[in-house]
C-alpha atoms as a PDB file:
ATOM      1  CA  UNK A   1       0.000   0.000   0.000  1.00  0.00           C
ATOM      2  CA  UNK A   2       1.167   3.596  -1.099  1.00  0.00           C
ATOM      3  CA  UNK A   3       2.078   5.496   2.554  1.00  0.00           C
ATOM      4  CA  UNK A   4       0.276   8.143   1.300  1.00  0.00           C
ATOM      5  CA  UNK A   5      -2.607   6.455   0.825  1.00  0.00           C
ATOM      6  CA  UNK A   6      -2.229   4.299   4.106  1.00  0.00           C
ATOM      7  CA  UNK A   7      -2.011   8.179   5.712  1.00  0.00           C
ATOM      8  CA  UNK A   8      -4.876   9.227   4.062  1.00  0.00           C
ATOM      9  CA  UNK A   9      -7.195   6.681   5.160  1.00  0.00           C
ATOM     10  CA  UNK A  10      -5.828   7.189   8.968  1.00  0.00           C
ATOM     11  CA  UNK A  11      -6.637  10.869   8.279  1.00  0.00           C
ATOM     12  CA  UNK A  12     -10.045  10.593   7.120  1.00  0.00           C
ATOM     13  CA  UNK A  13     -10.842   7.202   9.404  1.00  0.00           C
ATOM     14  CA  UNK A  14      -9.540   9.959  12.454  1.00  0.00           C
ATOM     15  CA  UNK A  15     -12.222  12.210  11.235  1.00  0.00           C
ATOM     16  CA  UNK A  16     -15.159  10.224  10.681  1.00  0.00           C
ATOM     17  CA  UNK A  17     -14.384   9.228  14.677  1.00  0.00           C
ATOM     18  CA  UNK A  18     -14.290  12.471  15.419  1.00  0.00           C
ATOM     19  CA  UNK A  19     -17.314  13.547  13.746  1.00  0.00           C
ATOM     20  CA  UNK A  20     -19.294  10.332  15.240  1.00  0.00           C
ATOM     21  CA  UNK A  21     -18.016  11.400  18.767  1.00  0.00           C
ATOM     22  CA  UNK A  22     -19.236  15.329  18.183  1.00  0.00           C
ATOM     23  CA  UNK A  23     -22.583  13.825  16.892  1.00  0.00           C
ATOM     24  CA  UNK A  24     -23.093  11.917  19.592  1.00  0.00           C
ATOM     25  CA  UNK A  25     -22.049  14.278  22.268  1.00  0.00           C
ATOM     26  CA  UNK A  26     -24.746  16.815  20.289  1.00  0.00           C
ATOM     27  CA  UNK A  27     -26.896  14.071  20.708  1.00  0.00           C
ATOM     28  CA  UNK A  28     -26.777  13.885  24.223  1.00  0.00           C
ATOM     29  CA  UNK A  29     -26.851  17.666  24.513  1.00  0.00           C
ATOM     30  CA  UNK A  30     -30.164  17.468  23.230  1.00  0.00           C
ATOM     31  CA  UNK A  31     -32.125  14.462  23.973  1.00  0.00           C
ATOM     32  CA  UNK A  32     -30.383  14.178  27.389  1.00  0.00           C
ATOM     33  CA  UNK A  33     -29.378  10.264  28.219  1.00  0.00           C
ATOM     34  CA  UNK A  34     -31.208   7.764  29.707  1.00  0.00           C
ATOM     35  CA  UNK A  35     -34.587   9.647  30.619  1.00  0.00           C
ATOM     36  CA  UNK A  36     -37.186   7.795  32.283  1.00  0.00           C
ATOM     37  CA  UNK A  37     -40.688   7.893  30.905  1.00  0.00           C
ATOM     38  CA  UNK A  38     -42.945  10.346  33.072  1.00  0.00           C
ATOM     39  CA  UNK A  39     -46.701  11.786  33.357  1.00  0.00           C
ATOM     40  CA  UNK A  40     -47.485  14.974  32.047  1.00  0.00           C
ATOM     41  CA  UNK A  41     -46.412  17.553  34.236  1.00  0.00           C
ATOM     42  CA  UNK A  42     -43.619  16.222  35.651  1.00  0.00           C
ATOM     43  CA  UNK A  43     -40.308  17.285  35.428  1.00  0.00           C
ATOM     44  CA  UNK A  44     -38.001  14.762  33.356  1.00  0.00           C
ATOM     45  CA  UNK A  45     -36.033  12.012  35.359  1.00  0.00           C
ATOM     46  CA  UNK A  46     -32.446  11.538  33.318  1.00  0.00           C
ATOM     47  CA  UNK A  47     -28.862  10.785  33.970  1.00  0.00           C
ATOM     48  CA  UNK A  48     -28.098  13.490  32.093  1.00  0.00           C
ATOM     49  CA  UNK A  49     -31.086  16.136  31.103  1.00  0.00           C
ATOM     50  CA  UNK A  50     -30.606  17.218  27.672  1.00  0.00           C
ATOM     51  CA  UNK A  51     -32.065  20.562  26.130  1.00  0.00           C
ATOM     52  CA  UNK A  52     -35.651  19.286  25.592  1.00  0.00           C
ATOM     53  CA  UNK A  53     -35.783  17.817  29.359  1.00  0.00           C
ATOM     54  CA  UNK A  54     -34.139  21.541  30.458  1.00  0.00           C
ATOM     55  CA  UNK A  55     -37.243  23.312  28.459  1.00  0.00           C
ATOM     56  CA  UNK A  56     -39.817  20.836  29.475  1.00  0.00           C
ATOM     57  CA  UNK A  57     -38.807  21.636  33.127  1.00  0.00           C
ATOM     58  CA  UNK A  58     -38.399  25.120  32.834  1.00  0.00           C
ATOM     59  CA  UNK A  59     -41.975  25.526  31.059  1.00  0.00           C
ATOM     60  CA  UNK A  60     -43.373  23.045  33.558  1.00  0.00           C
ATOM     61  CA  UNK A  61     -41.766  25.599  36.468  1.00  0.00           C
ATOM     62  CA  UNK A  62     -43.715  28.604  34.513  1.00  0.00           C
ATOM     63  CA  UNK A  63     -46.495  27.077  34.800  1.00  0.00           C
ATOM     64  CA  UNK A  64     -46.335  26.116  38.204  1.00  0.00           C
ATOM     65  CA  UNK A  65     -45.567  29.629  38.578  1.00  0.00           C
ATOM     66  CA  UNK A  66     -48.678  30.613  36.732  1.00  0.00           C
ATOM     67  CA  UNK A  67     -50.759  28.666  38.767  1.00  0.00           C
ATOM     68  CA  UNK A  68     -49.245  29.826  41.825  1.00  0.00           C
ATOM     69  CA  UNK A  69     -50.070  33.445  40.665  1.00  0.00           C
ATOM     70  CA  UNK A  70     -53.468  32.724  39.440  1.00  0.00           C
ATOM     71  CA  UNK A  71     -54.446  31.509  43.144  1.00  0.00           C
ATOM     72  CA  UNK A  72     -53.284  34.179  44.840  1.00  0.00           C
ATOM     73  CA  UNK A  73     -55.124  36.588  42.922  1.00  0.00           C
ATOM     74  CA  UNK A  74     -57.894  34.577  42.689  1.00  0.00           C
ATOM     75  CA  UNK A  75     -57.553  34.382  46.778  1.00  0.00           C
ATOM     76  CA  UNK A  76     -57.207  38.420  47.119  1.00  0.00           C
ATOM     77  CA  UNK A  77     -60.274  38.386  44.949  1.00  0.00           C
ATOM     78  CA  UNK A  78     -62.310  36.167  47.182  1.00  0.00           C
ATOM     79  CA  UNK A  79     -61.014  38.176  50.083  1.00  0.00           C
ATOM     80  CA  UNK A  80     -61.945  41.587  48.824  1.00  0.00           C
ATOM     81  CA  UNK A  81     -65.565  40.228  47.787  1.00  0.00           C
ATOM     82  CA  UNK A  82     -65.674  38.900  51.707  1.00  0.00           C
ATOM     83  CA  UNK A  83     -65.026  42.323  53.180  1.00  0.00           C
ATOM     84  CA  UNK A  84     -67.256  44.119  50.810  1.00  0.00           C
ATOM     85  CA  UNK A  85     -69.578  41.636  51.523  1.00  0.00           C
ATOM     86  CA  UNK A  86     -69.522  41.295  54.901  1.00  0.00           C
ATOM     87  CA  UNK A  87     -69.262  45.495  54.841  1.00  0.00           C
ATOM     88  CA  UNK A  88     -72.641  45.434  52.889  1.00  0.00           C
ATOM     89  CA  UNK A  89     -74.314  43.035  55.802  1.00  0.00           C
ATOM     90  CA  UNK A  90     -72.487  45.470  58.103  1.00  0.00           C
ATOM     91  CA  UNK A  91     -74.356  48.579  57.117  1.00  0.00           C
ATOM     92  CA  UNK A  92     -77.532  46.953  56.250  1.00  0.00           C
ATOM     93  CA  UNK A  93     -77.715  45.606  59.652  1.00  0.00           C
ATOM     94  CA  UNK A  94     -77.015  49.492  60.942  1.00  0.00           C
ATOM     95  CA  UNK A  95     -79.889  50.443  59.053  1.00  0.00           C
ATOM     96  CA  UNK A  96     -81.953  48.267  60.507  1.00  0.00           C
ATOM     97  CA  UNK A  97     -80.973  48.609  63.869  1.00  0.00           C
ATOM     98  CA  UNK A  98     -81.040  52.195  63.696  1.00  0.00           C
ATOM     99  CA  UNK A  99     -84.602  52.502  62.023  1.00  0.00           C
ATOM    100  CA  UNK A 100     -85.818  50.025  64.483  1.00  0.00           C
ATOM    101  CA  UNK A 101     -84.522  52.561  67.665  1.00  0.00           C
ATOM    102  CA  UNK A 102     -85.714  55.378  65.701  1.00  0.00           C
ATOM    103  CA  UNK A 103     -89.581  53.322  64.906  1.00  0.00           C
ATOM    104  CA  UNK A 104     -89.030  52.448  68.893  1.00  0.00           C
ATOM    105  CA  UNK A 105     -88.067  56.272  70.097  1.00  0.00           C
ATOM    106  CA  UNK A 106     -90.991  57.684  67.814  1.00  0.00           C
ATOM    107  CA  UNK A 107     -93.388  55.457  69.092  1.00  0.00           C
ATOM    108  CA  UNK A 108     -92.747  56.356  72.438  1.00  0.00           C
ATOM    109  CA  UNK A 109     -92.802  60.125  71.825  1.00  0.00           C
ATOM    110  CA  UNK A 110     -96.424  59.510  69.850  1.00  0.00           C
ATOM    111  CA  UNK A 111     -97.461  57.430  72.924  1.00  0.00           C
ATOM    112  CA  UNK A 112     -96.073  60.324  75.372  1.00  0.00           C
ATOM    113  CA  UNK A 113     -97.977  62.952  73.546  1.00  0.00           C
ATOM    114  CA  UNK A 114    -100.873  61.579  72.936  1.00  0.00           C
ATOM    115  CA  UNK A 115    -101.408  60.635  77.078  1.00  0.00           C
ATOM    116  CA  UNK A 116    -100.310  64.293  77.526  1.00  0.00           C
ATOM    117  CA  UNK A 117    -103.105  65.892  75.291  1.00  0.00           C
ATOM    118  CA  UNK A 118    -104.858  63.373  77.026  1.00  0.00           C
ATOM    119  CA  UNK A 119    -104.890  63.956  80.934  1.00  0.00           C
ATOM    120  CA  UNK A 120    -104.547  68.203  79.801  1.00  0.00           C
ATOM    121  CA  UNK A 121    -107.933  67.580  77.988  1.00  0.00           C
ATOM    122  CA  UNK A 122    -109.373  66.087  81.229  1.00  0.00           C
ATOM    123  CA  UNK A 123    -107.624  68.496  83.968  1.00  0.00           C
ATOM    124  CA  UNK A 124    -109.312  71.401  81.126  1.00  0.00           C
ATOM    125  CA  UNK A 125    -112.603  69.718  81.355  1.00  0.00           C
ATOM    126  CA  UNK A 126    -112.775  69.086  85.101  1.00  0.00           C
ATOM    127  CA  UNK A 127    -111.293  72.874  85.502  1.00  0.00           C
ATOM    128  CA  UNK A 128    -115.017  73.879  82.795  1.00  0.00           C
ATOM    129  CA  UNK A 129    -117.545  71.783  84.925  1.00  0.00           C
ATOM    130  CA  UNK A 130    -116.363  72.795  88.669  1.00  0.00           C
ATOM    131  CA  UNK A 131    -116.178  76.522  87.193  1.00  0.00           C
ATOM    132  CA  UNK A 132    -119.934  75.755  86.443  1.00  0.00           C
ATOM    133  CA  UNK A 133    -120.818  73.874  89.849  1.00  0.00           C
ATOM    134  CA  UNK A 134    -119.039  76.767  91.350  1.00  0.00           C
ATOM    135  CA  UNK A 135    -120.863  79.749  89.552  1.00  0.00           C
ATOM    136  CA  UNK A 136    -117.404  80.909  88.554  1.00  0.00           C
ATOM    137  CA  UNK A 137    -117.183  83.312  84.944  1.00  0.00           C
ATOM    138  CA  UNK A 138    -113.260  83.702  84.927  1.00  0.00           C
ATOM    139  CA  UNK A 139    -110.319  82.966  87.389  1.00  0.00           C
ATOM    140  CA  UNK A 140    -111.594  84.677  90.742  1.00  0.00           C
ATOM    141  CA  UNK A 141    -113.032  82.579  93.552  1.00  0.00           C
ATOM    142  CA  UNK A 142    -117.190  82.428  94.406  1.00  0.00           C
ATOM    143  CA  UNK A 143    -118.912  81.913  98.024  1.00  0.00           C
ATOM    144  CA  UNK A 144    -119.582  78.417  96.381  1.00  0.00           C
ATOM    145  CA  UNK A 145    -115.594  77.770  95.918  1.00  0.00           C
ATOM    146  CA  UNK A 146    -113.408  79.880  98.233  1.00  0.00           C
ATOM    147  CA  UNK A 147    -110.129  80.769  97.413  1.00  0.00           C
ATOM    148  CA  UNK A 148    -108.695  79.202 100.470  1.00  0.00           C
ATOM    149  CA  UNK A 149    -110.079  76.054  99.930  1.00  0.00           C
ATOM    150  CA  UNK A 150    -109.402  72.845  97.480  1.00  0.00           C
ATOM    151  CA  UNK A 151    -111.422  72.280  94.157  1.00  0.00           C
ATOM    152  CA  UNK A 152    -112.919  68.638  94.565  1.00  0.00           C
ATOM    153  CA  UNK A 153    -112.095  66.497  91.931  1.00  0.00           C
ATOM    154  CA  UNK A 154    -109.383  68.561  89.708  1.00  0.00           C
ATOM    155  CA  UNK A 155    -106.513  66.987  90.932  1.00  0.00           C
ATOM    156  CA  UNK A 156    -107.757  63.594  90.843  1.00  0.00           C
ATOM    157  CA  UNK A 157    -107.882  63.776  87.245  1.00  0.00           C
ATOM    158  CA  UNK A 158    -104.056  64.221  86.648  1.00  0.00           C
ATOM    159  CA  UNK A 159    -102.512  61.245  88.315  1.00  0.00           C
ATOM    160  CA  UNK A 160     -99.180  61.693  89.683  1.00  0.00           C
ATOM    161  CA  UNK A 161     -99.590  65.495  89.943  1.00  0.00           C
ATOM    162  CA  UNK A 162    -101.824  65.988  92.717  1.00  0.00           C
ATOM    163  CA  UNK A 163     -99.323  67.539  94.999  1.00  0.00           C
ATOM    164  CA  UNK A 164     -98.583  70.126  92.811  1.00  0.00           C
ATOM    165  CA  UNK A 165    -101.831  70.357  91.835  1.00  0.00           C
ATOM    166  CA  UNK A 166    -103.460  70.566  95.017  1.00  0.00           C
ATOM    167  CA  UNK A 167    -102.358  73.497  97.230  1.00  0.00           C
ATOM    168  CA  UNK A 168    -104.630  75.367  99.805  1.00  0.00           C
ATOM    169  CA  UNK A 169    -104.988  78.995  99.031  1.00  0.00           C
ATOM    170  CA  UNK A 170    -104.891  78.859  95.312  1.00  0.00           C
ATOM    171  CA  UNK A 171    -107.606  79.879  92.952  1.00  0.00           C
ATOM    172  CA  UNK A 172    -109.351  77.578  90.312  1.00  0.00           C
ATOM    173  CA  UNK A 173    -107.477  79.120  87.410  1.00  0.00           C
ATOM    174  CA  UNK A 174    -104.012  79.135  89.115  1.00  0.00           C
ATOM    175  CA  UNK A 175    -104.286  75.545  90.156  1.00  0.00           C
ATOM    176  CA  UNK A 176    -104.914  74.147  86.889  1.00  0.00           C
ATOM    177  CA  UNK A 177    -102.244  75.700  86.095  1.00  0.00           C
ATOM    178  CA  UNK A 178    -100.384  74.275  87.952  1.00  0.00           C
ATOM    179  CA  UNK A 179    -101.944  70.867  87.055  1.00  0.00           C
ATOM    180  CA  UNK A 180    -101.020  71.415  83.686  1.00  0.00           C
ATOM    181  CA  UNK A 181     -97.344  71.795  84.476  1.00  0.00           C
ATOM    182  CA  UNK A 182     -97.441  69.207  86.806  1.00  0.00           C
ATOM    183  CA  UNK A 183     -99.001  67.099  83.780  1.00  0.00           C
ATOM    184  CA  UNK A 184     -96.188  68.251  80.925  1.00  0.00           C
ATOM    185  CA  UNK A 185     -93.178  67.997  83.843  1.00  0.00           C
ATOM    186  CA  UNK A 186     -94.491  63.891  84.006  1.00  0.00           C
ATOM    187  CA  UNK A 187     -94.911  63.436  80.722  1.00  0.00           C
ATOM    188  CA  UNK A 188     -91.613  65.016  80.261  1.00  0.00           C
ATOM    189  CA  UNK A 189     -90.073  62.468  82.747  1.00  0.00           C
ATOM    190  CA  UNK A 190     -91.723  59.689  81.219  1.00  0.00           C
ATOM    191  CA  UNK A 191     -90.361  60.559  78.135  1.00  0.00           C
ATOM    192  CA  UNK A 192     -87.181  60.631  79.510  1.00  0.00           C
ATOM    193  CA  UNK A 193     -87.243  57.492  81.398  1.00  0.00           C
ATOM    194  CA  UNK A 194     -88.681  55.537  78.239  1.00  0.00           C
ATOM    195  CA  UNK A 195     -86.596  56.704  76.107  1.00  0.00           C
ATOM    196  CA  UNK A 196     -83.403  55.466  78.014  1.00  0.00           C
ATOM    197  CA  UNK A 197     -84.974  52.359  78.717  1.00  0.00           C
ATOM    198  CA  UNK A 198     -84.666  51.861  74.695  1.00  0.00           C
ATOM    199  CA  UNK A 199     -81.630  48.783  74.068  1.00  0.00           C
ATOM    200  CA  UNK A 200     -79.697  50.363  70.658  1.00  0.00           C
ATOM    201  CA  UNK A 201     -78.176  47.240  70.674  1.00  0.00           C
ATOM    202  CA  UNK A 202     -80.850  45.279  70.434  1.00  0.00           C
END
């Protein structure tokens, strides 16, 4: 055999090695070496990963970081809709609390004023007929009903007022007057007492 030849055929023999070994090594660079069959979504199990087992885990890390983003906004969602929700029981519940204590407070004002108009009404009335018993035209006293002496039957007529009601010396005019105040200063304290008996919480 020519040497030339012979050193030719070591040459290129030298070079197809080479060129096997770089195509495999590319090989491996890319399809990784013995990888293990897995399910969708998990990452690759290899010896060595290769470039499609590095992308399939980095996409299957974006999407876990996807997901992982996706719940927590989805979570801060669900938590903002809570507090507005539970804001919107929050006030409605107000409402109604306050327009019960307000239905509660004007009840007992209506019931307050309408017992005052009432007993003033009756102390009036019994004030008209003992005028007439008495023969009396205006506020001054009569030899039927002496100045000095009590009115029957005005003072009974105004319940818890009938010591205010029911002094000796006055005349008929001055003690219903006095009956009267005596009737709005109980009322007033009714009111009073009625109104903080009223539960806001309730």
């Amino acid at each position: 055999m020519n040497p030339f030849t012979a050193l030719t055929s070591k040459i290129f023999g030298g070079l197809a090695v080479l060129f096997l070994v770089g195509l495999s090594i590319q090989t491996v660079r890319i399809e990784g070496i013995w990888c293990a069959n897995t399910a969708p979504g998990e990452k690759p199990a290899c010896i060595m990963r290769g470039f499609k087992q590095e992308l399939a885990v980095l996409r299957i890390d974006l999407d876990q970081v996807r997901a992982q983003r996706d719940a927590e906004a989805a979570k801060h969602a669900a938590t903002k809709e809570a507090y507005a929700d539970a804001q919107a029981d929050a006030e409605r519940m107000e409402s109604e609390r306050l327009a019960r204590v307000t239905a509660q407070q004007e009840e007992i004002t209506d019931e307050i004023r309408r017992d005052y108009a009432r007993r003033l009404a009756d102390a009036r009335t019994a004030a008209r007929r003992l005028r007439g018993q008495a023969g009396l035209s205006g506020g001054g006293s009569s030899a039927g009903a002496p100045a000095g002496e009590p009115v029957p039957g005005l003072a009974a007529t105004t319940g818890r007022t009938d010591e205010a009601s029911g002094g000796a010396g006055l005349s008929l005019d001055r003690r219903l007057i006095a009956t009267e105040q005596a009737i709005q200063l109980d009322g007033l304290i009714t009111w009073v007492e009625k109104q903080r008996a009223v539960d806001p919480n309730r």
